[in-house]
N, C-alpha and C. Protein backbone atom coordinates (compact mmCIF):
# COMPACT_ATOMS: atom_id res chain seq x y z
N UNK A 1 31.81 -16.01 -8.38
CA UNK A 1 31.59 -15.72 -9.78
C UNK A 1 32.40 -14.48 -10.15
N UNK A 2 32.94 -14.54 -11.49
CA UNK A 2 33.80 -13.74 -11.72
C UNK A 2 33.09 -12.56 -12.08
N UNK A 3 33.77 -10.73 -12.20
CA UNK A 3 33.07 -9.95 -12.68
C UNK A 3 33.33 -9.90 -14.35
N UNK A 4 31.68 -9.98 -14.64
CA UNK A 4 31.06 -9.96 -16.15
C UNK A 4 30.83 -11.14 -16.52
N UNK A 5 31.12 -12.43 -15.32
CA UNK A 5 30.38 -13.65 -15.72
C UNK A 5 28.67 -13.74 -15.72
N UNK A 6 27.97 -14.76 -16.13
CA UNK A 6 26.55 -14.19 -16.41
C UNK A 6 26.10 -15.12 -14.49
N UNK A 7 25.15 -14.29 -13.88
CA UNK A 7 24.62 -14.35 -13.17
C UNK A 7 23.55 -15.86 -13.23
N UNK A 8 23.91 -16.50 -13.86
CA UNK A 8 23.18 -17.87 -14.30
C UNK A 8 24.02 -19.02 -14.35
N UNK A 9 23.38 -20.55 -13.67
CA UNK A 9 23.66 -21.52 -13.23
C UNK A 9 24.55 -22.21 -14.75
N UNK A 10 25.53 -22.65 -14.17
CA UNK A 10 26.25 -24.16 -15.03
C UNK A 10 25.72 -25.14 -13.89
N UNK A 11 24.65 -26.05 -14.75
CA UNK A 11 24.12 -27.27 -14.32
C UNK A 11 23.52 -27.67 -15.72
N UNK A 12 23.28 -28.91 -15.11
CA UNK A 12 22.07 -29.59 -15.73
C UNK A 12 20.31 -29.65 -14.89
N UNK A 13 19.58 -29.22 -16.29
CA UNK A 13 18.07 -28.88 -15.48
C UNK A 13 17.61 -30.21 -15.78
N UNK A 14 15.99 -30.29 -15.07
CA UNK A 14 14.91 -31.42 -15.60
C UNK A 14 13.79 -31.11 -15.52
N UNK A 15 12.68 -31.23 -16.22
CA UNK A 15 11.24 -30.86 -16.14
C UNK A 15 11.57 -29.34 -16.60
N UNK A 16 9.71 -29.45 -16.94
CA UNK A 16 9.23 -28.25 -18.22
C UNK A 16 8.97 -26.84 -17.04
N UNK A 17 9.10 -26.96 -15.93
CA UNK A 17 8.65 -25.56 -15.26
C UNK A 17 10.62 -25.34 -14.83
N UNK A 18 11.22 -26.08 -14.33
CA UNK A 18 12.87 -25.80 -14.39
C UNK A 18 13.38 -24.87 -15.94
N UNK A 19 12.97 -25.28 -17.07
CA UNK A 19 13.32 -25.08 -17.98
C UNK A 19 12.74 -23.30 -18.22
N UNK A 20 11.58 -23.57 -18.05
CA UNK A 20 11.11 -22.20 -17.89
C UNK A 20 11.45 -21.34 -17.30
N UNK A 21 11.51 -21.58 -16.13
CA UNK A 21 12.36 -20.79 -15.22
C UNK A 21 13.68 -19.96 -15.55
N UNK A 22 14.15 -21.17 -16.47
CA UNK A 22 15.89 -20.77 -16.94
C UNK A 22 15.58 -20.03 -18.02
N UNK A 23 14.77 -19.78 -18.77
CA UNK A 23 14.44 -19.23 -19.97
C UNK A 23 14.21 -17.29 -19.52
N UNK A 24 13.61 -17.80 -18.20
CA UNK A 24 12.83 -16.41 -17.94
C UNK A 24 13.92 -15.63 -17.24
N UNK A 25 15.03 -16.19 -16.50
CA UNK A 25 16.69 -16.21 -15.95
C UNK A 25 17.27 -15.36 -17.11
N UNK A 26 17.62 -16.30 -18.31
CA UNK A 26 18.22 -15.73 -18.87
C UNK A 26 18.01 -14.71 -19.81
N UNK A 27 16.58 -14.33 -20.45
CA UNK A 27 16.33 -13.02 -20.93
C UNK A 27 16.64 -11.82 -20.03
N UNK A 28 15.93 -11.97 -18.85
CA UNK A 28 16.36 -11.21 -17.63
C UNK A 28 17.69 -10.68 -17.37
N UNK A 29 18.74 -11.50 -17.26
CA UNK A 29 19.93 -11.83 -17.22
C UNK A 29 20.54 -10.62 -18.76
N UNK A 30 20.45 -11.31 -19.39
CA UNK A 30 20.18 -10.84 -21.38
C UNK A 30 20.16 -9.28 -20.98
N UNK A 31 19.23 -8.56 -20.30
CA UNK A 31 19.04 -7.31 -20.24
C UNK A 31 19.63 -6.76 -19.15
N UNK A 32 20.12 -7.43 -18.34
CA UNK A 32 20.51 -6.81 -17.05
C UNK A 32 21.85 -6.09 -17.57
N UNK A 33 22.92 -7.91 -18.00
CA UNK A 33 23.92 -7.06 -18.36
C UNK A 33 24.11 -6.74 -19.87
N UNK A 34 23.05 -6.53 -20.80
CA UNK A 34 23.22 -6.22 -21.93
C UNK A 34 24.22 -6.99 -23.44
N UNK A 35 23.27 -8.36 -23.19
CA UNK A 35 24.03 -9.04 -24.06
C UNK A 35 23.72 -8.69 -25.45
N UNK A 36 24.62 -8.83 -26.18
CA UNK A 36 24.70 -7.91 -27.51
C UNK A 36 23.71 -8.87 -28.76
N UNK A 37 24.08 -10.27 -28.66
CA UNK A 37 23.19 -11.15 -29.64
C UNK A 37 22.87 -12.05 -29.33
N UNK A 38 21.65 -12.84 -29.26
CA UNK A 38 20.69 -13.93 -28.75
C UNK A 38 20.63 -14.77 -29.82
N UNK A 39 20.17 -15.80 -29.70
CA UNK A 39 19.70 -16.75 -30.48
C UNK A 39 18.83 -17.49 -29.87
N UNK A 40 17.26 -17.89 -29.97
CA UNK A 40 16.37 -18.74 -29.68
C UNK A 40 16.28 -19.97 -30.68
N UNK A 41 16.15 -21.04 -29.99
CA UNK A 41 16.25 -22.06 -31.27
C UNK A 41 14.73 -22.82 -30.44
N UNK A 42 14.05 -23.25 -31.14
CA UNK A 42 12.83 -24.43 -30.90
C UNK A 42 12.57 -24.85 -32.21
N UNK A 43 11.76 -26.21 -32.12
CA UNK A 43 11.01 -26.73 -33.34
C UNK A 43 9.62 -25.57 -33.37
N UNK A 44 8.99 -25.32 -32.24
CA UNK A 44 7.89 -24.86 -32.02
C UNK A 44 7.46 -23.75 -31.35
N UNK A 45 8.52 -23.40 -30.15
CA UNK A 45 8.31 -22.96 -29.06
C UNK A 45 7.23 -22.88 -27.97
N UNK A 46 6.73 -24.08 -28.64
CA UNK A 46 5.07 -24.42 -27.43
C UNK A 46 5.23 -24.35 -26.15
N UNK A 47 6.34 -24.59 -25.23
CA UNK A 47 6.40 -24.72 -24.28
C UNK A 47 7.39 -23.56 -23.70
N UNK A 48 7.69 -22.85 -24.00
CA UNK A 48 8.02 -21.80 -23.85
C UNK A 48 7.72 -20.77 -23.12
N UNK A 49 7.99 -19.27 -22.62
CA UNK A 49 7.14 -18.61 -21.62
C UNK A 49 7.03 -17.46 -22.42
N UNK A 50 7.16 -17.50 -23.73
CA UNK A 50 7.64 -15.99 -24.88
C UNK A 50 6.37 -15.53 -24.00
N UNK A 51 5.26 -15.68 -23.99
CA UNK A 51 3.88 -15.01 -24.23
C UNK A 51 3.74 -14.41 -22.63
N UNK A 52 4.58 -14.67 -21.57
CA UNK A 52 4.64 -13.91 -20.37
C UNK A 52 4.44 -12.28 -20.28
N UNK A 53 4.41 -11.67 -19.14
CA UNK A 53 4.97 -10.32 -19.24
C UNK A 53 5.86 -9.77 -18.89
N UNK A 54 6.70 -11.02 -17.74
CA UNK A 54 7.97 -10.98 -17.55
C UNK A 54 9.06 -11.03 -18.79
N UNK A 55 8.56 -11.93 -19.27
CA UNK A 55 9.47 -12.31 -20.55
C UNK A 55 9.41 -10.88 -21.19
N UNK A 56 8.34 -10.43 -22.17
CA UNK A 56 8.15 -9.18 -22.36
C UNK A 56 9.02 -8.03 -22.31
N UNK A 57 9.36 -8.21 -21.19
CA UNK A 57 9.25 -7.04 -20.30
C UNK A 57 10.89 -6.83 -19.83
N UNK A 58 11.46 -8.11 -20.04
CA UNK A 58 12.72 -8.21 -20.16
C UNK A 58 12.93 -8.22 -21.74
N UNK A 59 12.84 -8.79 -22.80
CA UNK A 59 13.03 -8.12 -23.82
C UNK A 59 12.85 -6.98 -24.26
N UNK A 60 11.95 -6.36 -23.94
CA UNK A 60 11.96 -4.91 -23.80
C UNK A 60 12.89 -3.97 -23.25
N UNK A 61 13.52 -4.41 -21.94
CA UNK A 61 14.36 -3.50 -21.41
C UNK A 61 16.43 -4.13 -22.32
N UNK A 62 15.96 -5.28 -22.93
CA UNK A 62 16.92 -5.70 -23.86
C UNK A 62 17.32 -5.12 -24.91
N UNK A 63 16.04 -4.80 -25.93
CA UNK A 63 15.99 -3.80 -26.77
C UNK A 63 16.89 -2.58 -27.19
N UNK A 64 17.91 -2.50 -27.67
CA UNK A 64 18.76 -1.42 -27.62
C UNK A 64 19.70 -1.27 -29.16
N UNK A 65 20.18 -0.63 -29.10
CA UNK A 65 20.84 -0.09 -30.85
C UNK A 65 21.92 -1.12 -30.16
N UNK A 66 21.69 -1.73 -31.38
CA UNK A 66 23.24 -2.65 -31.59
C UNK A 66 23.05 -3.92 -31.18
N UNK A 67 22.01 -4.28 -30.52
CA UNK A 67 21.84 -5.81 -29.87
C UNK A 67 20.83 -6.63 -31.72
N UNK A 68 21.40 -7.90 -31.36
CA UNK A 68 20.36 -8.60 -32.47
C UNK A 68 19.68 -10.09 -31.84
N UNK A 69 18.76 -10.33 -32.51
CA UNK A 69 17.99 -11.78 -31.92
C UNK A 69 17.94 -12.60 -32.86
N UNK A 70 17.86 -13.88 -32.87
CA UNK A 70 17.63 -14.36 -34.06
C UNK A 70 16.99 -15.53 -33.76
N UNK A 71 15.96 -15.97 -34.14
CA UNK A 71 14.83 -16.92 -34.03
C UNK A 71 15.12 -18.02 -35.00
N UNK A 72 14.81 -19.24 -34.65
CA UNK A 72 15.26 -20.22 -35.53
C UNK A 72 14.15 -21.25 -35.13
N UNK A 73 13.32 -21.84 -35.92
CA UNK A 73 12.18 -22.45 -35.44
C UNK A 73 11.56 -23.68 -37.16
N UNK A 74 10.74 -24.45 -37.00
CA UNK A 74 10.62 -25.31 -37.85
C UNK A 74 9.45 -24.60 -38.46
N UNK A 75 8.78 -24.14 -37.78
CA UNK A 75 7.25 -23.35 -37.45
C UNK A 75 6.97 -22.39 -36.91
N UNK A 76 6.21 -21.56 -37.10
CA UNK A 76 5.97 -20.38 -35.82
C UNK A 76 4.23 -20.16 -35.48
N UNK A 77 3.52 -20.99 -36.17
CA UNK A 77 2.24 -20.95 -35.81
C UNK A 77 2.13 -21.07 -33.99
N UNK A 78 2.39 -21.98 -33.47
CA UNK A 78 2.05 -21.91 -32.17
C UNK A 78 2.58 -20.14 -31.82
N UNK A 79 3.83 -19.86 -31.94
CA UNK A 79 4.07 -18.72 -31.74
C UNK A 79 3.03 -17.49 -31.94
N UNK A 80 2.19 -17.54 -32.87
CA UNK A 80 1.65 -16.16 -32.98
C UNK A 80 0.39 -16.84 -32.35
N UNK A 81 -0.38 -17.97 -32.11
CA UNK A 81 -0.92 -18.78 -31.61
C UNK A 81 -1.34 -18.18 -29.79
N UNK A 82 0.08 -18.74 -29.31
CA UNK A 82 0.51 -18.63 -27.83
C UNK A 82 1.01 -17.43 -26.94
N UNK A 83 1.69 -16.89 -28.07
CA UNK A 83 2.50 -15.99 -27.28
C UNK A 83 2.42 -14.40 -28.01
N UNK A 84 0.95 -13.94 -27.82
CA UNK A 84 1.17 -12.70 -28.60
C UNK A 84 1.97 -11.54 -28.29
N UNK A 85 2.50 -11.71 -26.92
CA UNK A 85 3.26 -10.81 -26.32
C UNK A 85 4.23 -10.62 -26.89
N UNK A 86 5.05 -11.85 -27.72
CA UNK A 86 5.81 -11.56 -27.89
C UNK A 86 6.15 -11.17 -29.04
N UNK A 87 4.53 -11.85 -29.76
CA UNK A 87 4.75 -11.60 -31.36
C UNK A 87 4.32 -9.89 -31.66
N UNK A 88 3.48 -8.88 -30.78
CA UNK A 88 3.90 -7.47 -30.91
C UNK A 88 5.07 -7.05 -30.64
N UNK A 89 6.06 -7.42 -29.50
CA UNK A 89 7.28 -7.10 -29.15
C UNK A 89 8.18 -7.06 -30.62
N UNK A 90 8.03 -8.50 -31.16
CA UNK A 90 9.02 -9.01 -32.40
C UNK A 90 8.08 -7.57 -33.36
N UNK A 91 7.46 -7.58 -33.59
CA UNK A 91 6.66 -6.53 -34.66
C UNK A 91 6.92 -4.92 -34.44
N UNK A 92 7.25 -4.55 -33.27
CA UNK A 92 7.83 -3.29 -32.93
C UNK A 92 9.69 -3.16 -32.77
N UNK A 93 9.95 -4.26 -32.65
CA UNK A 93 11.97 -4.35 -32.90
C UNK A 93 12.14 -5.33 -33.66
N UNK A 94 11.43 -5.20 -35.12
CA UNK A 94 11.50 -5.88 -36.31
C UNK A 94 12.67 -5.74 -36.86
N UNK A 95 13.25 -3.81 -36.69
CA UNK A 95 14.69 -4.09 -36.86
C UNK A 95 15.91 -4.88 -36.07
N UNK A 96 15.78 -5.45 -35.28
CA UNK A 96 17.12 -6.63 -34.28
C UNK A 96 16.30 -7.98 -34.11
N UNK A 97 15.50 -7.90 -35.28
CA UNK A 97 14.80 -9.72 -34.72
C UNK A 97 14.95 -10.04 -36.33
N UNK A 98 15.78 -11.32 -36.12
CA UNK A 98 15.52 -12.06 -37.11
C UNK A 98 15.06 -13.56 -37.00
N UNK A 99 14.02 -14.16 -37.96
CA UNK A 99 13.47 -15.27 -38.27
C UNK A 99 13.58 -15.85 -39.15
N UNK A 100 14.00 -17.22 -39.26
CA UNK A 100 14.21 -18.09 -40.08
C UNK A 100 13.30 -19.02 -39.69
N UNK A 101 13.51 -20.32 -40.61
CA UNK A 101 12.49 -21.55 -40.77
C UNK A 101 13.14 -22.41 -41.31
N UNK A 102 13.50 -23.75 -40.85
CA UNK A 102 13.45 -24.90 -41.25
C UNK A 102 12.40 -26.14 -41.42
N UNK A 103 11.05 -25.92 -41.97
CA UNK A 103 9.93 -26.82 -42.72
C UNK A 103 10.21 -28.11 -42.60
N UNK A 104 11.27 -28.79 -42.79
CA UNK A 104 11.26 -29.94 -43.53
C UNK A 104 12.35 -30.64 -42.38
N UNK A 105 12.55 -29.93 -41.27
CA UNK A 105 13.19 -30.24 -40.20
C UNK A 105 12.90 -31.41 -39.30
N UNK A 106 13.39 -32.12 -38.60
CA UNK A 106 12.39 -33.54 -38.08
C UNK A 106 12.48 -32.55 -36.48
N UNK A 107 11.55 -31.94 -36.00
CA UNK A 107 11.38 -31.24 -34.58
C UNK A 107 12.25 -31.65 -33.62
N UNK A 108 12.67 -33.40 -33.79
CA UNK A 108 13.43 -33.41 -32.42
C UNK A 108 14.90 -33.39 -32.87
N UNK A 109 15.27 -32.97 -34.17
CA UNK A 109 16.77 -32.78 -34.42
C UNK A 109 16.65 -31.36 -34.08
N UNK A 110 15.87 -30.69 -34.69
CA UNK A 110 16.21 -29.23 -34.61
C UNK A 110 16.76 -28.66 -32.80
N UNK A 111 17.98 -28.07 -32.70
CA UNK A 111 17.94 -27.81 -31.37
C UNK A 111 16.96 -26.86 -30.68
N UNK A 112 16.65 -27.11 -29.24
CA UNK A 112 15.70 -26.35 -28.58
C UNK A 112 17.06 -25.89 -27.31
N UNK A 113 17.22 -24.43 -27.91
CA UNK A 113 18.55 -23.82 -27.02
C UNK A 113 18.15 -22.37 -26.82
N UNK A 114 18.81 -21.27 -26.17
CA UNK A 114 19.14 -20.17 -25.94
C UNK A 114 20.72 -20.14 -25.70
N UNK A 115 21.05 -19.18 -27.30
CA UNK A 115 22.60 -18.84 -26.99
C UNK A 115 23.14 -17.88 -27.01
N UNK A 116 24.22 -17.14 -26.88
CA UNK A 116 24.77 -16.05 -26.41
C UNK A 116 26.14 -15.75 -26.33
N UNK A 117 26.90 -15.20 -26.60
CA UNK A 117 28.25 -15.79 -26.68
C UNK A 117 28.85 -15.54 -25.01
N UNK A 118 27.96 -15.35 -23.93
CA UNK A 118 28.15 -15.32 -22.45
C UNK A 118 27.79 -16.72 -21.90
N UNK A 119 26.71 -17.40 -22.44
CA UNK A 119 25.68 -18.28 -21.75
C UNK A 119 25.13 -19.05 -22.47
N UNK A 120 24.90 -20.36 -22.15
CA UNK A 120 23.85 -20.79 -23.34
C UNK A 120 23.30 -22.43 -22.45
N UNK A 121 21.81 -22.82 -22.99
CA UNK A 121 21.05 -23.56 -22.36
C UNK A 121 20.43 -24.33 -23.80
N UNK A 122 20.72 -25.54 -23.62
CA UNK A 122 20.40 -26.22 -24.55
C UNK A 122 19.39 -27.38 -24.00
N UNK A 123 18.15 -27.80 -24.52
CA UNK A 123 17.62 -28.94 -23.88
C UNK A 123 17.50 -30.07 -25.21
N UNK A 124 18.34 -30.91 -24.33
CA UNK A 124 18.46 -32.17 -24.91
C UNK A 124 17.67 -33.27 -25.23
N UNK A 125 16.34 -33.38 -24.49
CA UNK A 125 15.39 -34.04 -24.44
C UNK A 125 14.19 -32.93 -24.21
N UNK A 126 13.47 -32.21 -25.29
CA UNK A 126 11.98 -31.83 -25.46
C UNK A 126 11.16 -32.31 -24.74
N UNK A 127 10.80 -33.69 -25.10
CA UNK A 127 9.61 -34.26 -24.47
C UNK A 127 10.13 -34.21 -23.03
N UNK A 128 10.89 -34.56 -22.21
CA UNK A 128 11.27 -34.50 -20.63
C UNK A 128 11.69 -32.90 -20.26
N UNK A 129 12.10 -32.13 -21.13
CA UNK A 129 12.41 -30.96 -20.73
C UNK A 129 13.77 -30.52 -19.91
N UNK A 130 14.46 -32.18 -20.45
CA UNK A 130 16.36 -32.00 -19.95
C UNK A 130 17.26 -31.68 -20.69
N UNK A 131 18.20 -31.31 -19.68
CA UNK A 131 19.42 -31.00 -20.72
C UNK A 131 20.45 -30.40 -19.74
N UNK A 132 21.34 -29.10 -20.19
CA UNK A 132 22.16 -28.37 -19.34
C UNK A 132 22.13 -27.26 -19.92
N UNK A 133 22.91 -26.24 -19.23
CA UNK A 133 23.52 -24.85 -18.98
C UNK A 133 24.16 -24.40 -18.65
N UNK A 134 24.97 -23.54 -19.01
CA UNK A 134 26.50 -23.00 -18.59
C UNK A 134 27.33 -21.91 -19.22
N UNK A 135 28.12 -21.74 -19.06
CA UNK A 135 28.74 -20.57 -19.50
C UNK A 135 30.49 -21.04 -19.88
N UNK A 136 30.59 -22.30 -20.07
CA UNK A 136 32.03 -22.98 -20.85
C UNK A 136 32.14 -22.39 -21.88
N UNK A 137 33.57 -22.29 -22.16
CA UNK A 137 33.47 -22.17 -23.73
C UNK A 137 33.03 -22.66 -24.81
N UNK A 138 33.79 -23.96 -24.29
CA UNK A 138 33.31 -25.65 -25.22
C UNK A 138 31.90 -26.00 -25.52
N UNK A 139 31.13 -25.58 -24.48
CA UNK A 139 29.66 -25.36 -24.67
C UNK A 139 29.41 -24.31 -25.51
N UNK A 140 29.67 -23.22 -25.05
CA UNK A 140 29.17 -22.05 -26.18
C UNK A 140 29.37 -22.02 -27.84
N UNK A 141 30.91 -22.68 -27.70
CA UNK A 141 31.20 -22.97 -29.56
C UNK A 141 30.71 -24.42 -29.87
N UNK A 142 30.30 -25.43 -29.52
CA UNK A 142 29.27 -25.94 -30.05
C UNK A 142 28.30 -25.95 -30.86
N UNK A 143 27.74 -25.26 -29.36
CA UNK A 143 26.22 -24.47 -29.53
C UNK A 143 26.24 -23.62 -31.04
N UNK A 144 26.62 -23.15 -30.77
CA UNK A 144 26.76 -22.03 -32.40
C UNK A 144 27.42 -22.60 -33.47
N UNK A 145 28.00 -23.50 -33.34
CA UNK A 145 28.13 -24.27 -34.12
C UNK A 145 27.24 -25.17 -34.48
N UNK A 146 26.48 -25.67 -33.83
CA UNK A 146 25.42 -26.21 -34.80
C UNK A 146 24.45 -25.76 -35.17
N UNK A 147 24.05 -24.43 -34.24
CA UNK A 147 23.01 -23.76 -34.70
C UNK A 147 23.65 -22.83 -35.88
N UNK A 148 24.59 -22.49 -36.32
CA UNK A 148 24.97 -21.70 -37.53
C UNK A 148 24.84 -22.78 -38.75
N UNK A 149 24.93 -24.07 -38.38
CA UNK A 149 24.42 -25.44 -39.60
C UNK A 149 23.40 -25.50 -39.46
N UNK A 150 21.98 -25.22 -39.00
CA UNK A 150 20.77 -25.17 -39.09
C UNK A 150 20.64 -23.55 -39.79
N UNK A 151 21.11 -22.87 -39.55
CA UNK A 151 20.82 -21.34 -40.30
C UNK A 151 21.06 -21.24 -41.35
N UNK A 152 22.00 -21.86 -41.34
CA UNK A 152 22.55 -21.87 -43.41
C UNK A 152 21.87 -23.16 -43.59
N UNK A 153 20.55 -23.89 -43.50
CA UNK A 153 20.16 -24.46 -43.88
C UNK A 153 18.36 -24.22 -44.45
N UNK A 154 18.36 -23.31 -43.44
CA UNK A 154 17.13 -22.29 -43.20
C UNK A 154 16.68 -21.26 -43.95
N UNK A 155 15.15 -20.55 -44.30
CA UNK A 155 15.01 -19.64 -44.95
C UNK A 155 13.91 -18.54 -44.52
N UNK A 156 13.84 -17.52 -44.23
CA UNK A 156 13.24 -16.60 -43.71
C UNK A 156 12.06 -16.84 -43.26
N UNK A 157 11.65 -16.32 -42.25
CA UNK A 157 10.16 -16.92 -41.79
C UNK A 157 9.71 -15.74 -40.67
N UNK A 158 8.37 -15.85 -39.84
CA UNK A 158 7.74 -15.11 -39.21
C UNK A 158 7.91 -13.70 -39.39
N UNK A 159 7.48 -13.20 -40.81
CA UNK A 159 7.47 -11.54 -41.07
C UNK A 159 6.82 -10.58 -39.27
N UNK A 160 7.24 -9.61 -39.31
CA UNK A 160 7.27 -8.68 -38.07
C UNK A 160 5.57 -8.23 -38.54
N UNK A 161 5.29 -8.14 -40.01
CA UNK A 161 3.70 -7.58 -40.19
C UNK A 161 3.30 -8.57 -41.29
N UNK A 162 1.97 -8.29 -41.24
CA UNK A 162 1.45 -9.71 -42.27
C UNK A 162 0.56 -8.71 -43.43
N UNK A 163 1.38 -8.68 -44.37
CA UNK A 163 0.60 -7.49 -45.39
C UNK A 163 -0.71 -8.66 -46.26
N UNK A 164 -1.85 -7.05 -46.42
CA UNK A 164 -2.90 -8.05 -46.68
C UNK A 164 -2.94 -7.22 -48.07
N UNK A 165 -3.86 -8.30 -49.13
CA UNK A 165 -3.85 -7.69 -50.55
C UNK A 165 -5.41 -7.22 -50.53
């Protein structure tokens, strides 16, 4: 592996604990060598490990002036639901997290990815929990390429605080 390539597999995964695994890889990864902008994409993120303390705990040490995140989701109820870990994390670096919403999205178009302009893991099949990962180019401009057509399609969502009247 070359130096400043990302420390994470080009393959194809299968099953929902593989997937996890790669999720919890690449935040990790994300902070080790300080990737500058993320993108999470789910319909839901139900299956997800946001609500870990690993996860946590690597976004946390991610956290830094100049890095940004950006959440892209149909919904975020399961999110504040499942994973409160992460929804204080998002509420304390409200400034580098951004959230959007696509409502009217059909869940299994919306992509379920992590991208990066180092790395990126896309799962192709939700319900089975397949897909691939890698660090190609051709993969990476894709990837952002279709997730930048779901963003400009999208409109703000999961506020960092929930003001009460």
């Amino acid at each position: 592996m070359s130096e400043g390539a990302p420390a994470l597999p080009d393959k194809r995964f299968e099953g929902r604990e593989e997937f996890r695994q790669l999720v919890r890889d690449a935040l990790a990864e994300a902070a080790r060598a300080g990737w500058r902008e993320i993108i999470l994409s789910d319909a839901s993120f139900e299956d997800w490990p946001l609500g870990e303390r690993a996860v946590a705990e690597s976004l946390q040490a991610w956290s830094a002036t100049g890095r940004h995140l950006v959440l892209l989701a149909k919904r975020y109820d399961v999110v504040t639901r499942q994973h409160a870990r992460f929804v204080r994390w998002r509420g304390a670096w409200s400034h580098i997290v951004s959230a959007s919403a696509c409502p009217a999205a059909d869940p299994l178009d919306l992509p379920s990815a992590i991208w990066s302009p180092q790395w990126v893991l896309e799962r192709r099949d939700a319900l089975r929990s397949n897909g691939f990962c890698g660090s190609e180019p051709e993969r990476r401009v894709a990837l952002r390429e279709s997730l930048d057509a779901w963003l400009q399609k999208s409109t703000p969502a999961f506020p960092a605080t929930t003001l009460g009247l």
